[in-house]
Every structure is written in C-alpha cells, then in structure tokens.
PDB file of N, CA and C in Angstrom:
ATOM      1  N   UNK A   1      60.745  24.094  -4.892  1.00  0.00           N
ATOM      2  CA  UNK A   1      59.620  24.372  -4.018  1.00  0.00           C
ATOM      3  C   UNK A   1      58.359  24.505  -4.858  1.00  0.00           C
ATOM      4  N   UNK A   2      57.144  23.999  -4.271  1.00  0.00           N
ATOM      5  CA  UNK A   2      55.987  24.073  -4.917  1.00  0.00           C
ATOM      6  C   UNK A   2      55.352  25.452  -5.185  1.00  0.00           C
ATOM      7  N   UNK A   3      55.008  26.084  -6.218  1.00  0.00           N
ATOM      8  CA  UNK A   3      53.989  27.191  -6.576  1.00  0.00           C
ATOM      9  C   UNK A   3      52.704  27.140  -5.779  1.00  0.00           C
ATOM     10  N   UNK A   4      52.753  25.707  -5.487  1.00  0.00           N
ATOM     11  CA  UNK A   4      50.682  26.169  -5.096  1.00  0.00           C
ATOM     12  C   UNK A   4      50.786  25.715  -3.764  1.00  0.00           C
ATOM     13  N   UNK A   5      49.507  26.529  -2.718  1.00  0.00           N
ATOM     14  CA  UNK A   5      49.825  26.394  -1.638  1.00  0.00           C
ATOM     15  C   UNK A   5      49.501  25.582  -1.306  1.00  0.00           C
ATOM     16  N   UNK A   6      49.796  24.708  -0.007  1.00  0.00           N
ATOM     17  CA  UNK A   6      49.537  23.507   0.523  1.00  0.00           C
ATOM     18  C   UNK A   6      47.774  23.435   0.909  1.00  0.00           C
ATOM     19  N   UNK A   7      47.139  22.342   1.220  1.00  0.00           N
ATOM     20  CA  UNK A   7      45.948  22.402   0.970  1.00  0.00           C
ATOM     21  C   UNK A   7      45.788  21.875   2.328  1.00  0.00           C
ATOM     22  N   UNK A   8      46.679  21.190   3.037  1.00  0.00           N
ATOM     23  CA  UNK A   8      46.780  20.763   4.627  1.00  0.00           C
ATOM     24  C   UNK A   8      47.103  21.862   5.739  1.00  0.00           C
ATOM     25  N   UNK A   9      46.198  21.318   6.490  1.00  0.00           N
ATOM     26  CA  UNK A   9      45.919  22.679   8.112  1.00  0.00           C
ATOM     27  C   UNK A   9      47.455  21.940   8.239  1.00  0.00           C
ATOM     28  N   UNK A  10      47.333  23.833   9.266  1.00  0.00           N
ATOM     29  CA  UNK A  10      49.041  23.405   9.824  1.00  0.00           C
ATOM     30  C   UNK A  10      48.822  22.859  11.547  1.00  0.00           C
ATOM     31  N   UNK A  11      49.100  21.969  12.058  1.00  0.00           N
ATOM     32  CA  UNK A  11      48.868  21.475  13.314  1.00  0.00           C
ATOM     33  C   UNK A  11      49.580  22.274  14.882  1.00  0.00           C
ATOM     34  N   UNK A  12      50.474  23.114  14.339  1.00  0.00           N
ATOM     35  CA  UNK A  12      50.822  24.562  15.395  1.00  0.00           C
ATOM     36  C   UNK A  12      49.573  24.927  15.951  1.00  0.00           C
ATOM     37  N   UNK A  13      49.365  25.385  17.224  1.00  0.00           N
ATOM     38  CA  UNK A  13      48.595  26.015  18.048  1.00  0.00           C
ATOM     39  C   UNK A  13      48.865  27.903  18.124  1.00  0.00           C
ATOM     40  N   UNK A  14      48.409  28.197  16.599  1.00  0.00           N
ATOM     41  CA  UNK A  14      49.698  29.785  16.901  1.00  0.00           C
ATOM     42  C   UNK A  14      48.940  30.639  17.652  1.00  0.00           C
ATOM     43  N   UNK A  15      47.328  30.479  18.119  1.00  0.00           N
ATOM     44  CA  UNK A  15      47.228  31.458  19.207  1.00  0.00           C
ATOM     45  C   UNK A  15      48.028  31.094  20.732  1.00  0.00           C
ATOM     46  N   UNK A  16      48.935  29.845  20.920  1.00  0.00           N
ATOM     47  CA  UNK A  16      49.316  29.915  22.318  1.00  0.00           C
ATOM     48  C   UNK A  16      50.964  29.712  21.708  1.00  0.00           C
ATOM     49  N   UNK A  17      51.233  30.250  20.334  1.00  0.00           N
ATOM     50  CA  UNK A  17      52.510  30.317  19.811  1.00  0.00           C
ATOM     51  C   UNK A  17      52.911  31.719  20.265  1.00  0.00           C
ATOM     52  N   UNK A  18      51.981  32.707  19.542  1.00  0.00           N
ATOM     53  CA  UNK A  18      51.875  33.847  19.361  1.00  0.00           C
ATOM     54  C   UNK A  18      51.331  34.478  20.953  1.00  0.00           C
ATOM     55  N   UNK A  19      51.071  34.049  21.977  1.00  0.00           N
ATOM     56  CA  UNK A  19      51.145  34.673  23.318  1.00  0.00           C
ATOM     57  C   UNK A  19      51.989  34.136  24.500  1.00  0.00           C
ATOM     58  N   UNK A  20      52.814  33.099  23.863  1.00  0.00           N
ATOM     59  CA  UNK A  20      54.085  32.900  24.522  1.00  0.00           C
ATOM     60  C   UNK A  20      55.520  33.787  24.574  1.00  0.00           C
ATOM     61  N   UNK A  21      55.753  34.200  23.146  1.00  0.00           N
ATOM     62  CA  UNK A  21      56.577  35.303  22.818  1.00  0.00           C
ATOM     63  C   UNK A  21      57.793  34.334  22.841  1.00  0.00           C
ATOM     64  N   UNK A  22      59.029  34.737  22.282  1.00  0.00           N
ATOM     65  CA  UNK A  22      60.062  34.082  21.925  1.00  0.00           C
ATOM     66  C   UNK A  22      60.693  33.875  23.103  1.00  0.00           C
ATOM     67  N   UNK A  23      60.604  34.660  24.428  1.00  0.00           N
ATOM     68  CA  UNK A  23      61.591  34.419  25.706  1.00  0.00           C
ATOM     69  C   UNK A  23      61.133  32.852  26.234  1.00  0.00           C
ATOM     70  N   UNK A  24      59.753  32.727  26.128  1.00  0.00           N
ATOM     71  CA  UNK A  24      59.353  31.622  27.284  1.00  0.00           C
ATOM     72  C   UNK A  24      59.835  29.880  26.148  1.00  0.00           C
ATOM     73  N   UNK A  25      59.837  30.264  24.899  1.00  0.00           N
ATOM     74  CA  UNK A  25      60.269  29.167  24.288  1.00  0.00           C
ATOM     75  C   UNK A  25      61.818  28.586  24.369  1.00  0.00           C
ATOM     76  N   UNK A  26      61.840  27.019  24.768  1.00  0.00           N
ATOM     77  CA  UNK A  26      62.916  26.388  25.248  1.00  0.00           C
ATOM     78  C   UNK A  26      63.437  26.240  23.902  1.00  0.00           C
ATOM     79  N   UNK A  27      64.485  26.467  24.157  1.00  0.00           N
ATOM     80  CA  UNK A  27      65.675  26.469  22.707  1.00  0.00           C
ATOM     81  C   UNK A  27      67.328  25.900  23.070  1.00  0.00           C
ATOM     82  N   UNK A  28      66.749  25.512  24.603  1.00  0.00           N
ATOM     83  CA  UNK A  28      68.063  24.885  24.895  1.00  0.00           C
ATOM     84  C   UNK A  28      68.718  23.684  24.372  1.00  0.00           C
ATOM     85  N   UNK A  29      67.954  22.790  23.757  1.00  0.00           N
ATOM     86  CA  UNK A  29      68.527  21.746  22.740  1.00  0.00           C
ATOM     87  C   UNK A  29      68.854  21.941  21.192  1.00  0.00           C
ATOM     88  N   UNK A  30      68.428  23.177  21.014  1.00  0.00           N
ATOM     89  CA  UNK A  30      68.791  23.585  19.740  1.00  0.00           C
ATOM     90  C   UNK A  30      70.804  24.444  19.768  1.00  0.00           C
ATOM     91  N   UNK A  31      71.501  23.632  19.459  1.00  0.00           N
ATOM     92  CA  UNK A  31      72.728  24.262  18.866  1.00  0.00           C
ATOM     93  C   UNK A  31      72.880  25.515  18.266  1.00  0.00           C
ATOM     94  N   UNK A  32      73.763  26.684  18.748  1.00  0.00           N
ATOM     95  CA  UNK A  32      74.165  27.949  17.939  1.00  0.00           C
ATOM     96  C   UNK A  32      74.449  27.538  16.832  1.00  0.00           C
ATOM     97  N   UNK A  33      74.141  28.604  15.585  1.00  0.00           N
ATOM     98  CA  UNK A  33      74.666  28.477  14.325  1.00  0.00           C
ATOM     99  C   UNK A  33      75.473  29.156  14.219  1.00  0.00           C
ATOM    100  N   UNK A  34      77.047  28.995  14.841  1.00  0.00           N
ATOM    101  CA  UNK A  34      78.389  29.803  14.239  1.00  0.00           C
ATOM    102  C   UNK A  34      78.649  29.882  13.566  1.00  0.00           C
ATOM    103  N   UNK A  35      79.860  30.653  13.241  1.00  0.00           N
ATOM    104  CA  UNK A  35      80.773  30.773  11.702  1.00  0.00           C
ATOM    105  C   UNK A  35      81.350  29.156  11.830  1.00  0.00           C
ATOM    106  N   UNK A  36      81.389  28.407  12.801  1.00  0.00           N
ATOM    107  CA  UNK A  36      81.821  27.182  12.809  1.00  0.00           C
ATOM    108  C   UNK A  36      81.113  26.158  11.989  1.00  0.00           C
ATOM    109  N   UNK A  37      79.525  26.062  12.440  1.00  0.00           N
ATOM    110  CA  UNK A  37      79.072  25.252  11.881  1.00  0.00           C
ATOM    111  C   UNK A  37      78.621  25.506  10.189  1.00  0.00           C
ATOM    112  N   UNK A  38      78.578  27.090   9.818  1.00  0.00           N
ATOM    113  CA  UNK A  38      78.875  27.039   8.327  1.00  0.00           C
ATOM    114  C   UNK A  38      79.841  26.736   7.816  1.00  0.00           C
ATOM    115  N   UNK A  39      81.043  26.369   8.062  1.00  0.00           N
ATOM    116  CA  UNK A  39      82.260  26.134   7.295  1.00  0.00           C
ATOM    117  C   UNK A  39      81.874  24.566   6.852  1.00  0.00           C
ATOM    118  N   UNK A  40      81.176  23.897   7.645  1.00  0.00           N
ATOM    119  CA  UNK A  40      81.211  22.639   7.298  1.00  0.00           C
ATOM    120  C   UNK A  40      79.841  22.336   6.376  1.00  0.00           C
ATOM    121  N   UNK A  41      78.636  23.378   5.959  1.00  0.00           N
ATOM    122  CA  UNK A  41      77.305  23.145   5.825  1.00  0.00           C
ATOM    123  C   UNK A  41      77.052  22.747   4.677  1.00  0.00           C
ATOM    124  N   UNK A  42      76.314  22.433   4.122  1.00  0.00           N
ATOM    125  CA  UNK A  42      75.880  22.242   2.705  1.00  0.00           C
ATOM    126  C   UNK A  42      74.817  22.530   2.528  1.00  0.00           C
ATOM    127  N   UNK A  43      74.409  23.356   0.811  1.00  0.00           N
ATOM    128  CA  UNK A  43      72.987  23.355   0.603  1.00  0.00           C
ATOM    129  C   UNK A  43      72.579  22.174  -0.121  1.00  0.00           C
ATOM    130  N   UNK A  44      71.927  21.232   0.747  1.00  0.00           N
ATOM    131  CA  UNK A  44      71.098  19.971   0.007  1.00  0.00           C
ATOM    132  C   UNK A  44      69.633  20.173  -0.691  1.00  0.00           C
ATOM    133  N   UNK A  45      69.616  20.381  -1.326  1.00  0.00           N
ATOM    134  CA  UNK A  45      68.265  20.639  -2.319  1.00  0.00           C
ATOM    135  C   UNK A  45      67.497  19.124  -2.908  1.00  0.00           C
ATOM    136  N   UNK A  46      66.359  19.456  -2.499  1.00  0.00           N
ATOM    137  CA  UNK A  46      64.917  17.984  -2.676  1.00  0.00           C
ATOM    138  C   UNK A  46      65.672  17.856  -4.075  1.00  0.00           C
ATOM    139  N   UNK A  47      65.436  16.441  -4.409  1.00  0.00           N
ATOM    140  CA  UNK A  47      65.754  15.843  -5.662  1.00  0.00           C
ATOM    141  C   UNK A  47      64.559  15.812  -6.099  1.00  0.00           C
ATOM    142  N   UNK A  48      63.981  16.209  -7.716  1.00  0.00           N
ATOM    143  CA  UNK A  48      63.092  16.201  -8.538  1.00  0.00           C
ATOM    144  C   UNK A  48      62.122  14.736  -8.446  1.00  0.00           C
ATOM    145  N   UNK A  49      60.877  14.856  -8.458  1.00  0.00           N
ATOM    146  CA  UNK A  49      60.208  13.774  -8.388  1.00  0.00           C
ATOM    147  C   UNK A  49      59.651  13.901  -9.477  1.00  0.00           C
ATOM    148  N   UNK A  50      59.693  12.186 -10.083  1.00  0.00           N
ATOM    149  CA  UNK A  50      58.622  12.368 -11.398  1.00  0.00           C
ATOM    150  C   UNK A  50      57.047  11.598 -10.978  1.00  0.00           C
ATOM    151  N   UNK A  51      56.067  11.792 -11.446  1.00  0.00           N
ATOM    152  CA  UNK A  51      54.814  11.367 -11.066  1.00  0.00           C
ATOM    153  C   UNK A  51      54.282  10.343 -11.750  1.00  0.00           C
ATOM    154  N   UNK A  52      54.492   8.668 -12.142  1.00  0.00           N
ATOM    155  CA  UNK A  52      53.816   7.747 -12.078  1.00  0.00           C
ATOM    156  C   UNK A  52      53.259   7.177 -11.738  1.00  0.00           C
ATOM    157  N   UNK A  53      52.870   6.054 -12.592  1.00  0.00           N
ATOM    158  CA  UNK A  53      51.913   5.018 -12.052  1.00  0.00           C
ATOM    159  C   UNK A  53      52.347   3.336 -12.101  1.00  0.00           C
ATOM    160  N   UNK A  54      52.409   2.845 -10.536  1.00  0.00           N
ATOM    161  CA  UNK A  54      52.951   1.740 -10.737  1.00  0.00           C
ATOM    162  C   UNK A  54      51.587   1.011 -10.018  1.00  0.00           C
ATOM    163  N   UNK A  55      51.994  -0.532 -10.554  1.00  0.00           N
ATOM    164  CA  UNK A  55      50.452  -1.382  -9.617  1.00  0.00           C
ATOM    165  C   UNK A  55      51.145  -2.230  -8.946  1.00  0.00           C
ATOM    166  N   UNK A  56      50.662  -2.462  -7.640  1.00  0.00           N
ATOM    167  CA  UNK A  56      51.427  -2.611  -6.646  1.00  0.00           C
ATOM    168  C   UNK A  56      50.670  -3.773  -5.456  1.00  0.00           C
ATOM    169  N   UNK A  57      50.983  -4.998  -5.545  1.00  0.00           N
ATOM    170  CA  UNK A  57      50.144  -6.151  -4.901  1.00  0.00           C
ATOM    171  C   UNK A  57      49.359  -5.430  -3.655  1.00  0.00           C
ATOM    172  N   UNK A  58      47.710  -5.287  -3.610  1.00  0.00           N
ATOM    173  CA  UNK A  58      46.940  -4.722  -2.476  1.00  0.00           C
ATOM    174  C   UNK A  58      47.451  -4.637  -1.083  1.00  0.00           C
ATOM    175  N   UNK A  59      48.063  -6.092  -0.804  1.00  0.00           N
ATOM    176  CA  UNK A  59      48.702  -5.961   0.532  1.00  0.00           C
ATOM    177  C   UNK A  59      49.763  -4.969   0.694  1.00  0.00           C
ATOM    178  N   UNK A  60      50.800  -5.289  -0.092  1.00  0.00           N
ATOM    179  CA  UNK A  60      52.159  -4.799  -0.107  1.00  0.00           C
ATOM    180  C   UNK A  60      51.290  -3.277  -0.135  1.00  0.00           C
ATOM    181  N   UNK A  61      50.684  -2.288  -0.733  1.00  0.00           N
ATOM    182  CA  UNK A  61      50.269  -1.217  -1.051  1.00  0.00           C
ATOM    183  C   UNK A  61      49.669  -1.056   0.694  1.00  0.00           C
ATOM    184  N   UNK A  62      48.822  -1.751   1.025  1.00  0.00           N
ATOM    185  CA  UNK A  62      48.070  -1.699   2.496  1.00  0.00           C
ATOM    186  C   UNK A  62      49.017  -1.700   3.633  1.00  0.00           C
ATOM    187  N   UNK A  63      50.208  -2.346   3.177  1.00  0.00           N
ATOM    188  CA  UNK A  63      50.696  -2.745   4.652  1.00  0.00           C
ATOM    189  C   UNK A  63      51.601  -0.883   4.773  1.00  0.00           C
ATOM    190  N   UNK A  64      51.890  -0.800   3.329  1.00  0.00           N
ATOM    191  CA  UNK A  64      53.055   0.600   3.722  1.00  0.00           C
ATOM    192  C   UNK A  64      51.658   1.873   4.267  1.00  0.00           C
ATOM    193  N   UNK A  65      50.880   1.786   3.800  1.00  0.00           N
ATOM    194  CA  UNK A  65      49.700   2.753   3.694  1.00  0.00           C
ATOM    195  C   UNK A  65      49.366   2.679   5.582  1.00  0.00           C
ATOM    196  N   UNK A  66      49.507   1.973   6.115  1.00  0.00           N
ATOM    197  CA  UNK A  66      49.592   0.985   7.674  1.00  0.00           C
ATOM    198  C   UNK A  66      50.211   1.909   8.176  1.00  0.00           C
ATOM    199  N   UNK A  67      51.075   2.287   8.150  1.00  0.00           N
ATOM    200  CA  UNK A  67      52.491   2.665   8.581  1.00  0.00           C
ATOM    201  C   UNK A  67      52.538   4.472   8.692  1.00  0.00           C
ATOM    202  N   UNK A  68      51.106   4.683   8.403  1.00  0.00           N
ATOM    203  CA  UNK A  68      51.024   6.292   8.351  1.00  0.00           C
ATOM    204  C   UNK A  68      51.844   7.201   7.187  1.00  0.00           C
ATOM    205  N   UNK A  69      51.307   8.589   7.761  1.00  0.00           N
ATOM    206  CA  UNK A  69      51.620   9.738   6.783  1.00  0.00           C
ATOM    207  C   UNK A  69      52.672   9.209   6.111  1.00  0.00           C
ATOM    208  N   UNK A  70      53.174   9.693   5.312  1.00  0.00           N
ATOM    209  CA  UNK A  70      54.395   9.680   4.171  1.00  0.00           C
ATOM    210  C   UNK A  70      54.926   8.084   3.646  1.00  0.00           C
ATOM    211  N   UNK A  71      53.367   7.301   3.124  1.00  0.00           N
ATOM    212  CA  UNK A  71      54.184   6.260   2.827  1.00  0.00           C
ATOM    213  C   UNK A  71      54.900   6.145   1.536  1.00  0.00           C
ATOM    214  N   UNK A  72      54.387   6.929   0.620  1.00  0.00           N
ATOM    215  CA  UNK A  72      54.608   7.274  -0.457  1.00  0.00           C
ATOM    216  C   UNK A  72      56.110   7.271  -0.285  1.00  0.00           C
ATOM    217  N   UNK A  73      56.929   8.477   0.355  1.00  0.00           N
ATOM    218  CA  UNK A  73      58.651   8.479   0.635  1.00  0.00           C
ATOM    219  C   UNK A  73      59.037   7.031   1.351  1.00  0.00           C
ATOM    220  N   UNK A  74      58.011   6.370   2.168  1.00  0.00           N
ATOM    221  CA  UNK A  74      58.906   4.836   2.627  1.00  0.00           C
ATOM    222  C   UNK A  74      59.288   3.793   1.127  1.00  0.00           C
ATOM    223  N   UNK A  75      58.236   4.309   0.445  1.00  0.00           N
ATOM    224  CA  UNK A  75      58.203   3.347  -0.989  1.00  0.00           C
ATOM    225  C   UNK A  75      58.944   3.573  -1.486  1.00  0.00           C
ATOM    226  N   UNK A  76      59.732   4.857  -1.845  1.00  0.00           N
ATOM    227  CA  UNK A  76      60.630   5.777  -2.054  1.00  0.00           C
ATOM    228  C   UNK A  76      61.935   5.005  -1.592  1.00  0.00           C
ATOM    229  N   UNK A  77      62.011   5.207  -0.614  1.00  0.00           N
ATOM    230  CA  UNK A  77      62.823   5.123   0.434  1.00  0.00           C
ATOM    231  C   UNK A  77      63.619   3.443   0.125  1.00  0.00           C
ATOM    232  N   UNK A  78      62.431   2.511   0.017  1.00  0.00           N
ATOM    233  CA  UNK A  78      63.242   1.128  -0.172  1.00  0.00           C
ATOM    234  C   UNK A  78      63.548   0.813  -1.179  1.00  0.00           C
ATOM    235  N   UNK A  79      62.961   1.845  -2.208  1.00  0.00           N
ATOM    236  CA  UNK A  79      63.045   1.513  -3.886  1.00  0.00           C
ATOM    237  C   UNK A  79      64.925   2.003  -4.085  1.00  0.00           C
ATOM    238  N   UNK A  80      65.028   2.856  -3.287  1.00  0.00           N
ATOM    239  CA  UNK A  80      66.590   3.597  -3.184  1.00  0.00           C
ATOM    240  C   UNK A  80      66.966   2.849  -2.788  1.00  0.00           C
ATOM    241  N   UNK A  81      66.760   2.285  -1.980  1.00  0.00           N
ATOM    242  CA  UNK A  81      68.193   1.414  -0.779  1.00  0.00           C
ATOM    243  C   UNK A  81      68.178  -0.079  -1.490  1.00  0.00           C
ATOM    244  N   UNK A  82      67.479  -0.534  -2.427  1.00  0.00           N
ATOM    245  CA  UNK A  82      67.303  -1.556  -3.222  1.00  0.00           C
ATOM    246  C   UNK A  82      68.007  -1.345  -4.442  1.00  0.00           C
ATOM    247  N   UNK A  83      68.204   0.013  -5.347  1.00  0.00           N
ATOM    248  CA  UNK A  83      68.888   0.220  -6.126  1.00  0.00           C
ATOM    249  C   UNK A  83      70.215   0.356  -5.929  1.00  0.00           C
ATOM    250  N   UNK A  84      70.547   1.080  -4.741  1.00  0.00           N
ATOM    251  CA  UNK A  84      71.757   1.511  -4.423  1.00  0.00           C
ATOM    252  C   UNK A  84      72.666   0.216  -3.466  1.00  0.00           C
ATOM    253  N   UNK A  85      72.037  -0.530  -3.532  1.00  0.00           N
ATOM    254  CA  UNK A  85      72.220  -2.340  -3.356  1.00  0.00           C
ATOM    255  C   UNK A  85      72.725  -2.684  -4.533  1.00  0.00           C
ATOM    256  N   UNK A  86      72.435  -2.392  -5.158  1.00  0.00           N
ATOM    257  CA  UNK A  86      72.278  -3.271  -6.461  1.00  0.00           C
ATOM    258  C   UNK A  86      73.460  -2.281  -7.755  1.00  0.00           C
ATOM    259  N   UNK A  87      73.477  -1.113  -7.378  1.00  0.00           N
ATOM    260  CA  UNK A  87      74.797  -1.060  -8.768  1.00  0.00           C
ATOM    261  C   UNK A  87      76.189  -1.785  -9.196  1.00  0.00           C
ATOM    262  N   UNK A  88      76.207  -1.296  -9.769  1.00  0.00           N
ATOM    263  CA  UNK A  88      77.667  -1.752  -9.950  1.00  0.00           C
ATOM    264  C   UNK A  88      79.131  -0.959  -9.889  1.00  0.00           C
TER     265      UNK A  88
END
C-alpha cells in the first residue's frame, strides 16, 4: 500500500452517504461472509510494480489512452496475457 495520500477527489456523495444511515442502504446483492466462505478465501496481495520508460508508437499509446481511466493496467494487462502466451 502506498505511504502518500492519494491526490484524486473521491467521487462518493458522503453528505447523502452519511444521512442515509446504514438501514436504508441495499445490501441485498452483496453475499454473507460466513465461516463458509473463509475456508475457501485467499489473501491476494497487488504484485510490485516497477516504474519505466518504454516508447510506444503515438497511435498504439492514443488508442489505449481512448479507452479511459486505467490504461496504464490495460497495457499491463496485454503485456501479461502476451507473456503468459508465450512461456514455455
């Protein structure tokens, strides 16, 4: 987890969070957490990111940048599924 605090507004509405009160919030699609569903749980922990610099054809860079927030993890994302293609 990061030391420094995030520098992005949080998009919650907490004055109509905070005068709803926990009864009027729907939680009916949310699943109990039993002793059931811990037997099966795992703690998955973020994998370490390292911070480079790659150069990256304008388009190819524009088109993921297209595609909204988090393109950075889509780049991520195909660079994995391209490696993990590819072992042996």
């Amino acid at each position: 987890m990061s030391a420094k605090p995030s520098k992005k507004r949080s998009k919650t509405d907490w004055d109509k969070a905070n005068t709803l009160g926990g009864s009027k919030i729907d939680t009916a699609d949310i699943p109990p957490l039993d002793p059931e569903f811990f037997k099966s749980a795992e703690l998955r922990m973020p994998s370490k990111k390292s911070s480079i610099t790659v150069r990256l054809d304008s388009d190819v860079l524009e088109w993921f940048r297209k595609q909204g927030k988090g393109y950075q993890t889509r780049i991520n994302a195909v660079l994995r599924t391209y490696m993990e293609a590819h072992k042996q």
